[in-house]
C-alpha atoms as a PDB file:
ATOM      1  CA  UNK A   1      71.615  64.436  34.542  1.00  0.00           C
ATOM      2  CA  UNK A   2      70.296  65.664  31.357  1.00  0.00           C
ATOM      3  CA  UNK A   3      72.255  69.018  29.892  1.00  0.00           C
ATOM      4  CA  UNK A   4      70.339  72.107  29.639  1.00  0.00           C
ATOM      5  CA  UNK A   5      71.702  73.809  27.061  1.00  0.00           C
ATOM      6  CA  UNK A   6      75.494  73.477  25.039  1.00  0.00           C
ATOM      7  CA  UNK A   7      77.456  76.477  25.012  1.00  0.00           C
ATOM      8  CA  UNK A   8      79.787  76.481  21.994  1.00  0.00           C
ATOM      9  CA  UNK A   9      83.910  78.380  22.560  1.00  0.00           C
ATOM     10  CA  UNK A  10      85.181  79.536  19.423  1.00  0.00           C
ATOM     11  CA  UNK A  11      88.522  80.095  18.321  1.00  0.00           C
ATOM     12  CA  UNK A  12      87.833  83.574  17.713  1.00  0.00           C
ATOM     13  CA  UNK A  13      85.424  86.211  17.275  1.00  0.00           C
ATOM     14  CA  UNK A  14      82.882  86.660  14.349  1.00  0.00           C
ATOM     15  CA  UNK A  15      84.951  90.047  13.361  1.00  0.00           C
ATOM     16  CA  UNK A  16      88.169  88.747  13.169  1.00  0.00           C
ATOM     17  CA  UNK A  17      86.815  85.587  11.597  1.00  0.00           C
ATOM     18  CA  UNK A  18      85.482  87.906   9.024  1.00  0.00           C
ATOM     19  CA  UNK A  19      88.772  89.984   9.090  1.00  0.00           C
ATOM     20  CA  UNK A  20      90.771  86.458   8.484  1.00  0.00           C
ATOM     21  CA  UNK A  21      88.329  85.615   5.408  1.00  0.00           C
ATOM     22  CA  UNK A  22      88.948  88.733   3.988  1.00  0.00           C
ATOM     23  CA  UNK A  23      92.705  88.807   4.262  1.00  0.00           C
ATOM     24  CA  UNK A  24      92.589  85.746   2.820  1.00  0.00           C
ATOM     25  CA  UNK A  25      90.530  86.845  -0.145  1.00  0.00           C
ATOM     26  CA  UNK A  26      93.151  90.112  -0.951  1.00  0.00           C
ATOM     27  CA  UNK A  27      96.104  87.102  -0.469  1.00  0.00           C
ATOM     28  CA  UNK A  28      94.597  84.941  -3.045  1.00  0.00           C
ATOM     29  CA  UNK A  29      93.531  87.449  -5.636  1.00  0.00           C
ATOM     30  CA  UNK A  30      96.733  89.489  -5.425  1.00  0.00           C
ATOM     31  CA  UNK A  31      98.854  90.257  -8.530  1.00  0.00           C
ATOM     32  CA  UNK A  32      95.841  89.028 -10.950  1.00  0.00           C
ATOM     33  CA  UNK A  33      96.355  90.142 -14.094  1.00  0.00           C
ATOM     34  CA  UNK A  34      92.763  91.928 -13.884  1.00  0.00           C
ATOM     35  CA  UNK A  35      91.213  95.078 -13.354  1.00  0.00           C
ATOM     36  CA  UNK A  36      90.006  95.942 -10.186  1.00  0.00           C
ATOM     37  CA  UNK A  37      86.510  95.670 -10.638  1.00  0.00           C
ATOM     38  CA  UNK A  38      87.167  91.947 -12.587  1.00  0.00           C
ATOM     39  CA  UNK A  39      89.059  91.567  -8.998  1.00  0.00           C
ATOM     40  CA  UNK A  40      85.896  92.593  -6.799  1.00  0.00           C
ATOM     41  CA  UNK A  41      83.433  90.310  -9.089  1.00  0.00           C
ATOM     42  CA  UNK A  42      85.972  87.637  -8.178  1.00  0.00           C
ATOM     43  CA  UNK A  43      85.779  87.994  -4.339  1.00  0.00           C
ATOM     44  CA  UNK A  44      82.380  88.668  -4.144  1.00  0.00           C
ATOM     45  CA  UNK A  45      81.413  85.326  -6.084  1.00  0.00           C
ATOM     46  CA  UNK A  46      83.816  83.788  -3.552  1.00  0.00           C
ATOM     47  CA  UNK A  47      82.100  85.154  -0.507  1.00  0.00           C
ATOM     48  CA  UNK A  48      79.042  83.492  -2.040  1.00  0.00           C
ATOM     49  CA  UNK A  49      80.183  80.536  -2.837  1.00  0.00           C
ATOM     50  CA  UNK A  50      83.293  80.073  -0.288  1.00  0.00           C
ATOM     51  CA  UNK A  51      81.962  81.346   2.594  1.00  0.00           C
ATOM     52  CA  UNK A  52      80.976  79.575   4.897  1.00  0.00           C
ATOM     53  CA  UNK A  53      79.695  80.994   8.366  1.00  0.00           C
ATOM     54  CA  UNK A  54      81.793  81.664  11.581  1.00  0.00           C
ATOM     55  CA  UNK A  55      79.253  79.724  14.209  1.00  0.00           C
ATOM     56  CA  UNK A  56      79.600  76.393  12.582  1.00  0.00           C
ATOM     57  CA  UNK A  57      83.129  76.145  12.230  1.00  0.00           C
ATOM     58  CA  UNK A  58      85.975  76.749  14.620  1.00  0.00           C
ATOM     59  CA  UNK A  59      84.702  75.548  17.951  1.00  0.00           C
ATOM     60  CA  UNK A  60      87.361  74.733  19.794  1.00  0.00           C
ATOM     61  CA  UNK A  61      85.072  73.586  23.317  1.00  0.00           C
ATOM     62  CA  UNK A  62      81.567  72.892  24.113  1.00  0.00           C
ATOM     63  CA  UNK A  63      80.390  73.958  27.784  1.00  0.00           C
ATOM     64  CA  UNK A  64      77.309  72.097  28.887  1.00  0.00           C
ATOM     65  CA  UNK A  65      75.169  73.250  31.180  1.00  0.00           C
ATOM     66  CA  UNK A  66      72.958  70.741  33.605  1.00  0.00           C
ATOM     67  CA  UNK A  67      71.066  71.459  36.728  1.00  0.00           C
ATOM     68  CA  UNK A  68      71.968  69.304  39.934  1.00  0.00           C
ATOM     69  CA  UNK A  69      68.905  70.552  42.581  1.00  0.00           C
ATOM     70  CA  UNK A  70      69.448  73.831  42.859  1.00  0.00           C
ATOM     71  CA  UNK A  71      73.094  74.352  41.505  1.00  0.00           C
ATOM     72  CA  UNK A  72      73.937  75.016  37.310  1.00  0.00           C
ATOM     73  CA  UNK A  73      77.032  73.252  36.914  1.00  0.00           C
ATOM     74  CA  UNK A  74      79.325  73.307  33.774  1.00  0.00           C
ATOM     75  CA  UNK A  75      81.115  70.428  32.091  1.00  0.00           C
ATOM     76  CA  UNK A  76      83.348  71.420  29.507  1.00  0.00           C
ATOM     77  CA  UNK A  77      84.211  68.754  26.648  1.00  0.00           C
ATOM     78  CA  UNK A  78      87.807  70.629  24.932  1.00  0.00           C
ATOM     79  CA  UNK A  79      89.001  69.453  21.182  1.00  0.00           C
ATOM     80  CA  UNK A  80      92.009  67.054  20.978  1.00  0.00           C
ATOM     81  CA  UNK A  81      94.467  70.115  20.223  1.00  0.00           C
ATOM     82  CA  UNK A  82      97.497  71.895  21.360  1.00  0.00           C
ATOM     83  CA  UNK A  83      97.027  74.734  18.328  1.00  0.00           C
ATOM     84  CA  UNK A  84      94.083  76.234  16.548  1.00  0.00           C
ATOM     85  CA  UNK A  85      94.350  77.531  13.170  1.00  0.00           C
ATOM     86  CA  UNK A  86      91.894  78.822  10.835  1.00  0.00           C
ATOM     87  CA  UNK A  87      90.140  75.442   9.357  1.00  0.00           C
ATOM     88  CA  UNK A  88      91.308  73.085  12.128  1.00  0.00           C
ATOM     89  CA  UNK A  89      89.331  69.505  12.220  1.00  0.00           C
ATOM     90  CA  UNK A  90      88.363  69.504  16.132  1.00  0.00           C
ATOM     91  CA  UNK A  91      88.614  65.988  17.740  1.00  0.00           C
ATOM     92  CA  UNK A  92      86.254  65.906  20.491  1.00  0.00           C
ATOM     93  CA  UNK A  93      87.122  62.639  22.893  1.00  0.00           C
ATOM     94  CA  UNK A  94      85.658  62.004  26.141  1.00  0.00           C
ATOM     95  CA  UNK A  95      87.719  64.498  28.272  1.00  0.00           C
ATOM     96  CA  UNK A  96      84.919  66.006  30.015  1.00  0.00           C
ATOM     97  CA  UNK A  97      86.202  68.332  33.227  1.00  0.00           C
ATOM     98  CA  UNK A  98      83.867  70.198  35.773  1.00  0.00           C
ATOM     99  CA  UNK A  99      84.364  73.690  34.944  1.00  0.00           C
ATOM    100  CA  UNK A 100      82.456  75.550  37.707  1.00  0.00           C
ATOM    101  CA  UNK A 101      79.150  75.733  39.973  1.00  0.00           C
ATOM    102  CA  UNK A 102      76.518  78.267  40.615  1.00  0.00           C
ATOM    103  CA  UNK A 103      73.719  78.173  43.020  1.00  0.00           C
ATOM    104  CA  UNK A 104      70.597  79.845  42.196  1.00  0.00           C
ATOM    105  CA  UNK A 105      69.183  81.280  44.692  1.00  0.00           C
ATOM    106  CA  UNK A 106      65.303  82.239  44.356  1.00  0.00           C
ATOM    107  CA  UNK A 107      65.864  85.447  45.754  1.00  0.00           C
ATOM    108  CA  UNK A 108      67.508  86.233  42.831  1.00  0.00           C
ATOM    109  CA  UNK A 109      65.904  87.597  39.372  1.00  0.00           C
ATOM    110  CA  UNK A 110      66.716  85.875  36.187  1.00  0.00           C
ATOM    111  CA  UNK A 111      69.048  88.253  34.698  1.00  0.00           C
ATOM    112  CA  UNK A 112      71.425  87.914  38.483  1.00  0.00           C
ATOM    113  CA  UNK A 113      71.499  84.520  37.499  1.00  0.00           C
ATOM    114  CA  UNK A 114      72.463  85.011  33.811  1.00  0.00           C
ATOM    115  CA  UNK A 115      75.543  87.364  35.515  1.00  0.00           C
ATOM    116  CA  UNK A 116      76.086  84.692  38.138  1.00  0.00           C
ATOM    117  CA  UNK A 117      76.386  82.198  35.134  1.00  0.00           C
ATOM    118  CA  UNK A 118      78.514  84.066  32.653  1.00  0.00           C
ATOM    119  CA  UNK A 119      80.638  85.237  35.534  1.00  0.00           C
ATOM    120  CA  UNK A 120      81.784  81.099  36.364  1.00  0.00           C
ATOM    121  CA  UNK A 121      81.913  80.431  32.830  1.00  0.00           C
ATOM    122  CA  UNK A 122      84.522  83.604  31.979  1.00  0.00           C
ATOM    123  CA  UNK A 123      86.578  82.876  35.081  1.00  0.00           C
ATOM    124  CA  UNK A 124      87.061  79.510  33.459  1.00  0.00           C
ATOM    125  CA  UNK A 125      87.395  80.660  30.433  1.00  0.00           C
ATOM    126  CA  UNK A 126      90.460  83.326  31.082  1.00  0.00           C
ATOM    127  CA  UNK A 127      92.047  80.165  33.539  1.00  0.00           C
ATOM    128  CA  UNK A 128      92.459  77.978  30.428  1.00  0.00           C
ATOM    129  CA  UNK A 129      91.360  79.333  26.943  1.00  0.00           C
ATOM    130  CA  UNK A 130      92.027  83.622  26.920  1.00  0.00           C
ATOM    131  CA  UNK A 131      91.806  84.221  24.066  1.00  0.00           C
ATOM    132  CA  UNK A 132      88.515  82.238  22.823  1.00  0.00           C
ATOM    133  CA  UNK A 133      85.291  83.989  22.409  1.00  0.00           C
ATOM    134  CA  UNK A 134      81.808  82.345  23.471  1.00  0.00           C
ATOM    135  CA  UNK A 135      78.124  83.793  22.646  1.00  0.00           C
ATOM    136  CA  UNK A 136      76.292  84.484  25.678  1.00  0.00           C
ATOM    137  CA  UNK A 137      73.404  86.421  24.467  1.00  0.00           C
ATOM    138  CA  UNK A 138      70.615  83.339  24.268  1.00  0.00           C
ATOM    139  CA  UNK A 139      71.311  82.573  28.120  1.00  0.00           C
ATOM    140  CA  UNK A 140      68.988  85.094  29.249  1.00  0.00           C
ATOM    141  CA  UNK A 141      66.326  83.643  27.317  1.00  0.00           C
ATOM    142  CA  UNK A 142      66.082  80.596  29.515  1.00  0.00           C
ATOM    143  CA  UNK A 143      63.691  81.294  32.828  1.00  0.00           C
ATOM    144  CA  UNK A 144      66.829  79.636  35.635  1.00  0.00           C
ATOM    145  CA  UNK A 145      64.193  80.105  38.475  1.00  0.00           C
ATOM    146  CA  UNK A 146      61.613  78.293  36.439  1.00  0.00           C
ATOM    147  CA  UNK A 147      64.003  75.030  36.248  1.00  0.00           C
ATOM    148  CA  UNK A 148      64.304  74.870  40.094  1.00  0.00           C
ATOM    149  CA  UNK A 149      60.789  75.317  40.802  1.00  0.00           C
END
């Protein structure tokens, strides 16, 4: 079965990855012997040049989503770790679980389907991963009713 789309998990969300960049930041330019606009030049030519987006780093799981008749189903391929910190080099190995089903029903409208979707993948998600935080806002922009057709 081919997958329909990849849905990435991330260790956290964009804020606090933005929060954790920035603490960082204040810890690393703290007690300079500068003034504190020479300190705000410094950061800011680090957010340009150290910076390096949330979405690309820091995926801790990949849920793919394939279409078996009638029924989205979910495999979810975890990284090779116990903790996640800031940084971490995921290890993706061939540890592929089910994580849920969902029939589709063409009685239902797209956007009940995007619900029905989001709903399996969040009651995985809260069973093994709480405190990750996944993207859901392109799933609406593929037509489910159209694929089982």
């Amino acid at each position: 079965m081919d997958s329909i789309i990849a849905i990435p998990m991330y260790r956290v969300s964009p804020g606090k990855w933005e929060k954790e960049f920035e603490e960082i930041l204040d810890k690393k330019y703290q007690g300079f012997d500068a003034t504190e606009e020479q300190i705000e030049k410094y950061k800011e030519r680090a957010r340009r040049t150290e910076y390096y987006h949330w979405k690309y780093n820091d995926v801790v799981a990949w849920i793919e989503l394939y279409l078996d008749f009638s029924v989205v189903k979910a495999r979810a391929y975890i990284a090779d770790k116990k903790v996640f910190r800031r940084g971490f080099h995921p290890i993706y190995k061939d540890n592929s679980k089910i994580g849920f089903e969902v029939r589709i029903y063409k009685d239902k409208d797209n956007n009940e389907i995007v619900s029905d979707i989001i709903s399996g993948i969040e009651s995985w998600r809260k069973h093994y991963h709480k405190s990750r935080w996944i993207d859901y806002s392109f799933l609406s922009s593929i037509s489910w009713i159209d694929l089982v057709k």
